[in-house]
Structures are given as structure tokens and as C-alpha cells.
N, C-alpha and C. Protein backbone atom coordinates (compact mmCIF):
# COMPACT_ATOMS: atom_id res chain seq x y z
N UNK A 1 137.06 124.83 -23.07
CA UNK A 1 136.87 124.17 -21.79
C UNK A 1 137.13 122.68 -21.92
N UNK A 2 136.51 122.43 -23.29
CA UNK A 2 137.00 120.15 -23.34
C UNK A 2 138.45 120.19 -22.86
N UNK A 3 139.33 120.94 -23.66
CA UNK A 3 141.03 120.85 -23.58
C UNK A 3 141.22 120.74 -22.10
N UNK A 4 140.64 121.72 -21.37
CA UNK A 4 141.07 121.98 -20.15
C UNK A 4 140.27 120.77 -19.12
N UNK A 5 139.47 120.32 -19.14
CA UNK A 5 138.66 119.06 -18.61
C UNK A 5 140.01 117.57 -19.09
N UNK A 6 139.98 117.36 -20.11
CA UNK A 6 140.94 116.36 -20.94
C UNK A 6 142.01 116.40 -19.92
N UNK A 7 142.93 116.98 -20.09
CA UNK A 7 144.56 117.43 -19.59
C UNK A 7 144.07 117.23 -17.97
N UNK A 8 142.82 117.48 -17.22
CA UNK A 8 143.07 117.40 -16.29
C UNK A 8 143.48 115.86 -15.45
N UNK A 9 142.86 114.85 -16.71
CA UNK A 9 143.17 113.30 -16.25
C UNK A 9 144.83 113.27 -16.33
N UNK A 10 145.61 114.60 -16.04
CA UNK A 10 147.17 113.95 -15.97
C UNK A 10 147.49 114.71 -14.29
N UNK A 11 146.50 115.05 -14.09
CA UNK A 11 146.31 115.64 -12.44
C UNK A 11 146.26 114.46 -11.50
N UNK A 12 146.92 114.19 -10.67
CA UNK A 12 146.87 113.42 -9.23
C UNK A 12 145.94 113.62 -8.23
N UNK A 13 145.63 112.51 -8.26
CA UNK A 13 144.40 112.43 -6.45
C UNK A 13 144.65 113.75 -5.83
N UNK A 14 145.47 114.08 -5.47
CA UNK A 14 146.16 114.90 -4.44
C UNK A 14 145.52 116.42 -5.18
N UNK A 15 145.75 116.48 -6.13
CA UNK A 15 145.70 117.72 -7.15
C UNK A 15 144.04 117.74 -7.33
N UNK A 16 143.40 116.80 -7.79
CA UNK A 16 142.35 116.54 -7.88
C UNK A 16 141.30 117.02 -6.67
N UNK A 17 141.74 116.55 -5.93
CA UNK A 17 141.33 117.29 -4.52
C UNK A 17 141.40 118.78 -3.65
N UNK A 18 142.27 118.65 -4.39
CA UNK A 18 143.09 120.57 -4.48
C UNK A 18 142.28 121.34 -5.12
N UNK A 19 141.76 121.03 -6.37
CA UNK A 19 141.07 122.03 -7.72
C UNK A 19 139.48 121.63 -6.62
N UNK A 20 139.21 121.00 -6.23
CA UNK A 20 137.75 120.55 -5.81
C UNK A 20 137.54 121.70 -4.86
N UNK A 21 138.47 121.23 -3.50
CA UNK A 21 138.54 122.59 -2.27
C UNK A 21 138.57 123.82 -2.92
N UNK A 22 139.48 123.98 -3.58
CA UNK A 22 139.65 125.32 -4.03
C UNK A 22 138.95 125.87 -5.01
N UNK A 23 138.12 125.19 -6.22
CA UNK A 23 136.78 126.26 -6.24
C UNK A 23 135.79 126.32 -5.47
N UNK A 24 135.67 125.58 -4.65
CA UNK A 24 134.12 125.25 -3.49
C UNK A 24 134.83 126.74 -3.15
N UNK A 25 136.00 126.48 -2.39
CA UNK A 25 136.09 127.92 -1.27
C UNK A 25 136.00 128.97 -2.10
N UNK A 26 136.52 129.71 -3.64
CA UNK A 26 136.66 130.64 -4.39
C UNK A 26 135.18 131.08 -4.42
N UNK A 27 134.38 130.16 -4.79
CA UNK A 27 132.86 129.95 -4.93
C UNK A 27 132.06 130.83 -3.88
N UNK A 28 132.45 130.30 -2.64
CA UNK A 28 131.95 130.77 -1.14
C UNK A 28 132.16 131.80 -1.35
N UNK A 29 133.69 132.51 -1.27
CA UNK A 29 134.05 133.52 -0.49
C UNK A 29 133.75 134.70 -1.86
N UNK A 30 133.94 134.03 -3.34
CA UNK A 30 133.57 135.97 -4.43
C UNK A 30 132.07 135.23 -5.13
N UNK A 31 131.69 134.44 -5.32
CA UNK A 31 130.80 134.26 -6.27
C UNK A 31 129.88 135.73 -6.69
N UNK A 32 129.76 135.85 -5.80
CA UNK A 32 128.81 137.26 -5.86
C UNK A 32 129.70 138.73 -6.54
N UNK A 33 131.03 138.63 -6.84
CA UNK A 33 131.32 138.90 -7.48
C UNK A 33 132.00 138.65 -9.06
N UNK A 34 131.50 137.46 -8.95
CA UNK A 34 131.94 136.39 -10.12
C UNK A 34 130.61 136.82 -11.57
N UNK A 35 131.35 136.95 -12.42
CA UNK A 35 130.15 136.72 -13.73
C UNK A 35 129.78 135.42 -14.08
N UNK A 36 128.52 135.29 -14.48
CA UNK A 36 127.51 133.94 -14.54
C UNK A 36 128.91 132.82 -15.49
N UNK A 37 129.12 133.40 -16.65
CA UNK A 37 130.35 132.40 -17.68
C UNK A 37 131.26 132.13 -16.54
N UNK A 38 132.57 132.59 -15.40
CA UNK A 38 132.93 132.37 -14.98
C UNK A 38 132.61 131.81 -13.65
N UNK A 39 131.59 131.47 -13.26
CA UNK A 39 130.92 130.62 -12.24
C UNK A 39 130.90 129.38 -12.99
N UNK A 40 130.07 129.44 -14.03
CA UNK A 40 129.99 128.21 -15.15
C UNK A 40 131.19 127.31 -15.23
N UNK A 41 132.53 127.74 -15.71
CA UNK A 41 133.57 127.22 -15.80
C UNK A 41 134.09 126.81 -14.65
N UNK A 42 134.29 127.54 -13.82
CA UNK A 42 134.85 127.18 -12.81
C UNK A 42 133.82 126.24 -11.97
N UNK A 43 132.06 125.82 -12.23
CA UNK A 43 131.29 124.94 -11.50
C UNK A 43 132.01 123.30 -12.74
N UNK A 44 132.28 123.76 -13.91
CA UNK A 44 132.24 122.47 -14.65
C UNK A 44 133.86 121.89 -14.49
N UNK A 45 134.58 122.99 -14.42
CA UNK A 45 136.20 122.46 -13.84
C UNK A 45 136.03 121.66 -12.33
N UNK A 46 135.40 121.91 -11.31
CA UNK A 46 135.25 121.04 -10.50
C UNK A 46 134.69 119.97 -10.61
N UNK A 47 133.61 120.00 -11.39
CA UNK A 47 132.69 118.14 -11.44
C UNK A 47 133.41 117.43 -12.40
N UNK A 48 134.44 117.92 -13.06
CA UNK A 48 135.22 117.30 -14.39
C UNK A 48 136.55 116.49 -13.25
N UNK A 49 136.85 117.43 -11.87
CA UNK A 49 137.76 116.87 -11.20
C UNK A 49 137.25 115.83 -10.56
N UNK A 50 135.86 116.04 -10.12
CA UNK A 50 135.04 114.69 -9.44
C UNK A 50 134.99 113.40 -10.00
N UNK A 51 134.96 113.89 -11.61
CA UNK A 51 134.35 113.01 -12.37
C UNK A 51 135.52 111.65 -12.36
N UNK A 52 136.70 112.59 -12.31
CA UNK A 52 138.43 111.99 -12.56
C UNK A 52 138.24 111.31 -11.72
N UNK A 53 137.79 111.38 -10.66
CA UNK A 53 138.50 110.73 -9.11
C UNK A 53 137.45 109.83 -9.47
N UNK A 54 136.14 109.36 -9.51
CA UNK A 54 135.15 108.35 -9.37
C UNK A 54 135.73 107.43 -10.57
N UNK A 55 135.97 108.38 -11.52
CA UNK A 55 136.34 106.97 -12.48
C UNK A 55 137.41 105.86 -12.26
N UNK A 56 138.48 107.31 -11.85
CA UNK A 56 139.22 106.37 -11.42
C UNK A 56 139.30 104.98 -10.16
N UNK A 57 138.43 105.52 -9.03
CA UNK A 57 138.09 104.47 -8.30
C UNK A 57 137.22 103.59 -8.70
N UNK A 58 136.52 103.83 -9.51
CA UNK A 58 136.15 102.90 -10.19
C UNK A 58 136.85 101.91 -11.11
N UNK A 59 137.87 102.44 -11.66
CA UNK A 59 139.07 101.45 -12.26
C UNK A 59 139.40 100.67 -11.23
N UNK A 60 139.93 101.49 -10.45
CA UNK A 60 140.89 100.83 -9.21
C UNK A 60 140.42 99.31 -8.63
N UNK A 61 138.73 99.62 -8.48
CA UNK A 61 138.10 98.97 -7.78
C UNK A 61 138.15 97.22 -8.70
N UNK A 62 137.68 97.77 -10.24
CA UNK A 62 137.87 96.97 -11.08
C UNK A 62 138.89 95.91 -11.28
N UNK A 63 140.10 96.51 -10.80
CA UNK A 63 141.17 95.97 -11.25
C UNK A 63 141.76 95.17 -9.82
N UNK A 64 140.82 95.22 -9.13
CA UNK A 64 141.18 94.53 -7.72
C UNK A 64 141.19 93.34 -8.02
N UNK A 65 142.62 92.54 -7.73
CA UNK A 65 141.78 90.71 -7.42
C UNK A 65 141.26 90.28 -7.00
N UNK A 66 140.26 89.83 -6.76
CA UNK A 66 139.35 88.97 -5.52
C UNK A 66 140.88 87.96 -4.67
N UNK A 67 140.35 88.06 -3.58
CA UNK A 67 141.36 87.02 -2.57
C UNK A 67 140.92 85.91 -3.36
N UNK A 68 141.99 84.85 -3.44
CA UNK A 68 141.73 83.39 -3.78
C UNK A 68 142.14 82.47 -2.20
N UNK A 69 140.59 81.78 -2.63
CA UNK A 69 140.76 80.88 -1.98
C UNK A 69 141.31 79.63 -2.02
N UNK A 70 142.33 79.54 -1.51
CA UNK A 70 143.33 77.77 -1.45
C UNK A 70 142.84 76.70 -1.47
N UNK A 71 141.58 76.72 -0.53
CA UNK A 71 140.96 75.51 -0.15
C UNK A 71 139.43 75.15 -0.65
N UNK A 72 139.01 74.08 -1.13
CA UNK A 72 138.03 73.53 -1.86
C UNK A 72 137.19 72.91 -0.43
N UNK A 73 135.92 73.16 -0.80
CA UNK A 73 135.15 72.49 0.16
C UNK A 73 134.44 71.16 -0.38
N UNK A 74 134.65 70.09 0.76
CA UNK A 74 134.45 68.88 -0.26
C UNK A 74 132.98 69.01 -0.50
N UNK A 75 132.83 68.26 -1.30
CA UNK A 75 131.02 68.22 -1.88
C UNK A 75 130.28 67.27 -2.27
């Protein structure tokens, strides 16, 4: 499961969001026919996709410039 968590940081927002919807709904609609290990994986493949997206906005956010301001206020 690490391998498969790892590799997923080469997944896109877009994709990222894709694997999220799509175990929530898989989840909904068989869980009850799902075995406990494969609920497991497929609950930790989604928060591993969550995890991608927060970090990354969290980079993003990081790497923002603050606006500069031009003008000095006299003092």
C-alpha cells in the first residue's frame, strides 16, 4: 500500500479528486459487500489523495508572494 500512496503524488488535482469521488461513491453504493482489508485500502487510498491535495495547497500557499508595496509611509 506505501508504493501505491507514494506514486500517487504524480496524480493531478483533477485525478486527485477523481480517486476521492470515486471511492466515497464505491463505498456508498457495495461496502456492504466489500471485505473489512478492502474497505481498509480503499478508506487509506482516499485520505492519502486528501492528504496530496492539502499539502499541496499548502505549498502553493507558501510559495505565494506577498503583494509589494511601492510606497513607504513617511514616519
Amino acid at each position: 500500500m506505501g508504493r501505491v500512496v507514494r506514486e500517487m503524488g504524480k496524480a493531478g488535482d483533477g485525478q486527485l479528486s477523481g480517486i476521492q469521488d470515486a471511492v466515497t461513491s464505491m463505498l456508498d453504493d457495495y461496502e456492504s459487500f466489500m471485505g473489512s482489508e478492502l474497505i481498509t485500502y480503499l478508506c487509506v487510498w482516499r485520505e492519502a489523495a486528501q492528504k496530496h491535495q492539502a499539502n499541496r495547497a499548502k505549498r502553493a500557499v507558501a510559495a505565494t508572494p506577498l503583494p509589494a508595496n511601492g510606497q513607504r509611509r513617511a514616519g
